[in-house]
N, C-alpha and C. Protein backbone atom coordinates (compact mmCIF):
# COMPACT_ATOMS: atom_id res chain seq x y z
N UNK A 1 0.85 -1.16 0.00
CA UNK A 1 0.00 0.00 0.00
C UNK A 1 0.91 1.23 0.00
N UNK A 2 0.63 2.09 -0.98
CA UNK A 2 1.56 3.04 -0.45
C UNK A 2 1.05 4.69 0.32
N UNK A 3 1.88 5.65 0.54
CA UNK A 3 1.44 6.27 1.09
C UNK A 3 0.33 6.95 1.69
N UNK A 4 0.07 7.16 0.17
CA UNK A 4 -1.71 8.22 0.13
C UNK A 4 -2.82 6.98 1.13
N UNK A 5 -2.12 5.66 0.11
CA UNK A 5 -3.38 4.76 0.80
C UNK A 5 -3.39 4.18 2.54
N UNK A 6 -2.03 4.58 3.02
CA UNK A 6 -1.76 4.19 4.20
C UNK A 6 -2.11 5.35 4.81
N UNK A 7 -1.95 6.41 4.36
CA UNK A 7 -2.63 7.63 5.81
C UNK A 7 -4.05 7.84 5.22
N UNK A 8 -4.56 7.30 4.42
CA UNK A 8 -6.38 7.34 4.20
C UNK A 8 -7.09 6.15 5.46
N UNK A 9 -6.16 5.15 4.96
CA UNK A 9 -6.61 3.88 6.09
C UNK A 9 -6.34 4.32 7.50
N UNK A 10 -5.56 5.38 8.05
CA UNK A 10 -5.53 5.54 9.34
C UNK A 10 -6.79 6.61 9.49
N UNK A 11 -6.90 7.34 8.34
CA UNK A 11 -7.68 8.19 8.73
C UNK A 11 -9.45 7.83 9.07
N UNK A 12 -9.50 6.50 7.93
CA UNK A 12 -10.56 5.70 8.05
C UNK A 12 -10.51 5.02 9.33
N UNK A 13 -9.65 4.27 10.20
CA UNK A 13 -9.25 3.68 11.59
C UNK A 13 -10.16 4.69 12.63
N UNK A 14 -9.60 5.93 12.28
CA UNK A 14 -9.77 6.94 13.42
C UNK A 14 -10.67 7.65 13.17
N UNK A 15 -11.48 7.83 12.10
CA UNK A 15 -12.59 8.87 12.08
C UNK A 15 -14.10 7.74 11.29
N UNK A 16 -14.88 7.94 12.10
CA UNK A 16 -16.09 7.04 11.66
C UNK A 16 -16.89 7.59 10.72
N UNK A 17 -17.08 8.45 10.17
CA UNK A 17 -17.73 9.59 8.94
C UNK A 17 -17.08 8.75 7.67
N UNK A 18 -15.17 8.90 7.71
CA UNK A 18 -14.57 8.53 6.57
C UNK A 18 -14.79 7.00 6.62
N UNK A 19 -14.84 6.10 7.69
CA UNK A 19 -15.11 5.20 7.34
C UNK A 19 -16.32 4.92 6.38
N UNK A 20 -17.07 4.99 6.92
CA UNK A 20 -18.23 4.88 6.53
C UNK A 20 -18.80 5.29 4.94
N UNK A 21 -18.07 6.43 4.86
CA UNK A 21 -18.06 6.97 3.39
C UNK A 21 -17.16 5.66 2.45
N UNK A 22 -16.06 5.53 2.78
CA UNK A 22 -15.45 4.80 2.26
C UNK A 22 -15.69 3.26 2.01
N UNK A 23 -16.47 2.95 3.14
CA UNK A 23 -17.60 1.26 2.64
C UNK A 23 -18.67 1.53 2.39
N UNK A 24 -19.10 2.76 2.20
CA UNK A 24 -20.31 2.81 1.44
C UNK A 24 -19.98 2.80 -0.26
N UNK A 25 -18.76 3.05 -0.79
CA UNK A 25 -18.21 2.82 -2.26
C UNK A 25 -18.67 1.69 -2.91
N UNK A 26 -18.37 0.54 -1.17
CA UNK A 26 -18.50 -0.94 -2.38
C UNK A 26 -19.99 -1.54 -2.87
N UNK A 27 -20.71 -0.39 -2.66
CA UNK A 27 -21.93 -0.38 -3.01
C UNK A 27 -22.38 -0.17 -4.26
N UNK A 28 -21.61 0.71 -4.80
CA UNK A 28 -21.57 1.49 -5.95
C UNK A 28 -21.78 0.51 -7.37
N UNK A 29 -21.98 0.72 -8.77
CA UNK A 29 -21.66 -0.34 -9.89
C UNK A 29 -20.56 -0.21 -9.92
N UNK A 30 -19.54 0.47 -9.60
CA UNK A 30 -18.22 0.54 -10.01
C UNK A 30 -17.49 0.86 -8.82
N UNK A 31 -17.48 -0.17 -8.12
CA UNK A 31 -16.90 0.18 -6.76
C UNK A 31 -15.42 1.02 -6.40
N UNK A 32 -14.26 0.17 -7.44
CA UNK A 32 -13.41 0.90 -7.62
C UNK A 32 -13.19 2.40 -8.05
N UNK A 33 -13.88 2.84 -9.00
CA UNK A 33 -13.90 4.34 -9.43
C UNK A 33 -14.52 5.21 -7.90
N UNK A 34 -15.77 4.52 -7.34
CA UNK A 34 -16.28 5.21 -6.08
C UNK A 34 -15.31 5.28 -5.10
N UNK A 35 -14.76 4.75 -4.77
CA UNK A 35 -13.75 4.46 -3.69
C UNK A 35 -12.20 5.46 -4.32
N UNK A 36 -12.02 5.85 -5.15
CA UNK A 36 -11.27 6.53 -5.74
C UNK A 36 -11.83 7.64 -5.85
N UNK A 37 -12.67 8.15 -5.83
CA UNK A 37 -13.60 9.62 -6.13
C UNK A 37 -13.64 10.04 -4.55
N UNK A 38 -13.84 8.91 -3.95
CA UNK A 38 -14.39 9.19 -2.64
C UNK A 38 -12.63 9.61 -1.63
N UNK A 39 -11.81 9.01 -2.13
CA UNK A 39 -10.73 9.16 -1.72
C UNK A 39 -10.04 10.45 -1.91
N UNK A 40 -10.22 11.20 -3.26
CA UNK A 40 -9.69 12.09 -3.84
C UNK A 40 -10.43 13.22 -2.62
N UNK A 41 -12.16 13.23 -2.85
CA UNK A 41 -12.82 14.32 -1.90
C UNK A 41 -12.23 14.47 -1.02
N UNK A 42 -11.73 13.48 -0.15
CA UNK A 42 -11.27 13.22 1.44
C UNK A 42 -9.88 13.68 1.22
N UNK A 43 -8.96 14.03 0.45
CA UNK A 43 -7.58 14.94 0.34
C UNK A 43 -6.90 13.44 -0.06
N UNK A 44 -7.25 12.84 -0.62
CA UNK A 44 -6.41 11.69 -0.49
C UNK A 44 -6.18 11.19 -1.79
N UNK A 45 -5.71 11.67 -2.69
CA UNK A 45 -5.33 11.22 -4.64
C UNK A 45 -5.11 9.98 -4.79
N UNK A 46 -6.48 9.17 -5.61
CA UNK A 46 -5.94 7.87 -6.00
C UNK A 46 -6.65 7.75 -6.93
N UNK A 47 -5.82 7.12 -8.26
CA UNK A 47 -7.19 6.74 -9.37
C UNK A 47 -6.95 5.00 -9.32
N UNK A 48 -7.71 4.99 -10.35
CA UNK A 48 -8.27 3.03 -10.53
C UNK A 48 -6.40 2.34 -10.91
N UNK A 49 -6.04 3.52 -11.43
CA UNK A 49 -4.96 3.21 -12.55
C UNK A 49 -3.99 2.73 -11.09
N UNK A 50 -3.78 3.47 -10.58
CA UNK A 50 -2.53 3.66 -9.69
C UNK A 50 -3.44 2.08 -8.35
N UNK A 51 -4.20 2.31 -7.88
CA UNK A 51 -4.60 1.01 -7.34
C UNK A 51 -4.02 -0.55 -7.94
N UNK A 52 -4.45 -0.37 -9.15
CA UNK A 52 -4.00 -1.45 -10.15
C UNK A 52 -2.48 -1.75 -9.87
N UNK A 53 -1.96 -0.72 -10.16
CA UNK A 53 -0.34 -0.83 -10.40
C UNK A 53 0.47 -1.46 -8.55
N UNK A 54 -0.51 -0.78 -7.89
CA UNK A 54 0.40 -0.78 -6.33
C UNK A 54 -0.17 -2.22 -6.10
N UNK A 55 -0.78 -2.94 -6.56
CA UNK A 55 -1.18 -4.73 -6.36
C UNK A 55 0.04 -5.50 -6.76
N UNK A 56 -0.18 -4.69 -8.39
CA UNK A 56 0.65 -5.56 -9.21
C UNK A 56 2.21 -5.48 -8.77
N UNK A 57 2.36 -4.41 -8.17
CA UNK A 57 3.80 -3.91 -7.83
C UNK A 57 4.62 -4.56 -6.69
N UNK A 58 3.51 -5.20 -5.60
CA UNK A 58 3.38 -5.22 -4.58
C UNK A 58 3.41 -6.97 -5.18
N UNK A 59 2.74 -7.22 -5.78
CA UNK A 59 3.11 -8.85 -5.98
C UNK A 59 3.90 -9.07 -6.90
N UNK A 60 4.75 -8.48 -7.49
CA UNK A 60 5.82 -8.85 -8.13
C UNK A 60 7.15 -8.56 -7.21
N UNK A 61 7.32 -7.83 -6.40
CA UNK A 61 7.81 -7.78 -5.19
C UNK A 61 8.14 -8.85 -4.82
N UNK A 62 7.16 -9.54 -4.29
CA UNK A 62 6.87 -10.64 -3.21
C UNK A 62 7.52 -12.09 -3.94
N UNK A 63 6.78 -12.34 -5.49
CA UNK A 63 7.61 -13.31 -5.82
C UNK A 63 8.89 -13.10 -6.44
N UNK A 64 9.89 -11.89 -6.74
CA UNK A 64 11.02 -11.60 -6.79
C UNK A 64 11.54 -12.05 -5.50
N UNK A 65 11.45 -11.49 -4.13
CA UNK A 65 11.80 -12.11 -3.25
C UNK A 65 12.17 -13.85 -2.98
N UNK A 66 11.76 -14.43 -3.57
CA UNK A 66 11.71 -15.55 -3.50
C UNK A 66 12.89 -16.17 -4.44
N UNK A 67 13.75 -16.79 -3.62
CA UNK A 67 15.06 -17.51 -4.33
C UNK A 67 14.59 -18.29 -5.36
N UNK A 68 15.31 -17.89 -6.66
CA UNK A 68 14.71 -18.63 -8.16
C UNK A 68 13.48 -17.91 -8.90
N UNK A 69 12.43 -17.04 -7.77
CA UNK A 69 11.47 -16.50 -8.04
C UNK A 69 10.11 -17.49 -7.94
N UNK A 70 9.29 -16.65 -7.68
CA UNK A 70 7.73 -17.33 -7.48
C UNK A 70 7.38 -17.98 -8.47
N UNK A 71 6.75 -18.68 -8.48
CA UNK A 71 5.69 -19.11 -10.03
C UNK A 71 4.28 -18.24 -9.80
N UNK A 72 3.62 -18.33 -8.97
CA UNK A 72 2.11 -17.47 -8.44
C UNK A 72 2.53 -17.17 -6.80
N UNK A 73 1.46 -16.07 -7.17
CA UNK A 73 1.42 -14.89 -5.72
C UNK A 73 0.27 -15.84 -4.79
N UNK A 74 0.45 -15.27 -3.93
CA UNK A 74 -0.81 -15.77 -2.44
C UNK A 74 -2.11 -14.85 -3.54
N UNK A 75 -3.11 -15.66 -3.71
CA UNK A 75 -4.43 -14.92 -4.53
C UNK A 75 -5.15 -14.19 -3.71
N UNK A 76 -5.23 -13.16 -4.45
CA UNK A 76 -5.35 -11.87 -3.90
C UNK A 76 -4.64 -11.07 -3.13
N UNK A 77 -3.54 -11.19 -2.86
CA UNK A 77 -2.72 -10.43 -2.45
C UNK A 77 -1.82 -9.10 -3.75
N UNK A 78 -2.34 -9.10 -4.77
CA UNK A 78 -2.32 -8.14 -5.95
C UNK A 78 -3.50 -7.38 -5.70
N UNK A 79 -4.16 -7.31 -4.90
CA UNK A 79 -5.52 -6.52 -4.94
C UNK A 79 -5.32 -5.44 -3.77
N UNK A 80 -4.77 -4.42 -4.25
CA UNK A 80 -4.71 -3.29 -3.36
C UNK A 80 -5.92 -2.46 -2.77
N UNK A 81 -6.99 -2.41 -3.48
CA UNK A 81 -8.50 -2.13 -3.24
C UNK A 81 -8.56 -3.20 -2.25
N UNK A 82 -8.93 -4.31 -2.34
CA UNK A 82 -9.33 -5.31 -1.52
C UNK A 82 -8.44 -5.50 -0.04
N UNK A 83 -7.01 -5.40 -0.14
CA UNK A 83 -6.19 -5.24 0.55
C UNK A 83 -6.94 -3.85 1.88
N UNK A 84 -6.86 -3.26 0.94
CA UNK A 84 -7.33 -1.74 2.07
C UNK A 84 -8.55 -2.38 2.79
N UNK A 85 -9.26 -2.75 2.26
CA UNK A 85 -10.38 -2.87 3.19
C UNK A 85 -10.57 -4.21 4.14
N UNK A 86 -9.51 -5.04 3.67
CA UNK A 86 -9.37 -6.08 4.21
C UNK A 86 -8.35 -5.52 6.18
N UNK A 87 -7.54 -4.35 5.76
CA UNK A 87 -7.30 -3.82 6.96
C UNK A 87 -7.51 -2.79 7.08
N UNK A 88 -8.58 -2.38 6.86
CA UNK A 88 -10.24 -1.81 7.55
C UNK A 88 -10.70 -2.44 8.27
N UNK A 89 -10.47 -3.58 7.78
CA UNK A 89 -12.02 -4.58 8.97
C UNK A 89 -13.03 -4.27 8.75
């Protein structure tokens, strides 16, 4: 996760308004774009694009780490949307 999305998630932790705004997104038809719109309002810049990339970035990471390299990631652990809200709770 990177920055923007790590001080949104504290801010979601600590303030119950942003939470709330922010799981009310996955409601949306397009959950991802809501949750990105909704992020931007709240001072917090993220588009669909850059979500995408910090998964993919984040699991190519993980199996680089790995002596010889990974063949497949832990599933879903490329999902930076899902990730966030997964530590949301």
């Amino acid at each position: 996760m990177n920055e923007t999305l790590q001080q949104l998630l504290l801010a979601a932790l600590h303030d119950e308004t942003v939470r709330t705004q922010l799981l009310a997104t996955r409601e949306e038809s397009d959950p991802c774009a809501a949750f990105c719109d909704c992020a931007t309002r709240l001072g917090y810049p993220v588009t669909v694009g850059e979500l995408f990339c910090m998964g993919e970035e984040f699991n190519a990471a993980m199996l680089r780490s790995v002596n010889g390299g990974g063949v497949e990631g832990p599933e879903g652990w490329n999902d930076a949307y899902e990730m966030f809200f997964a530590a949301l709770g």
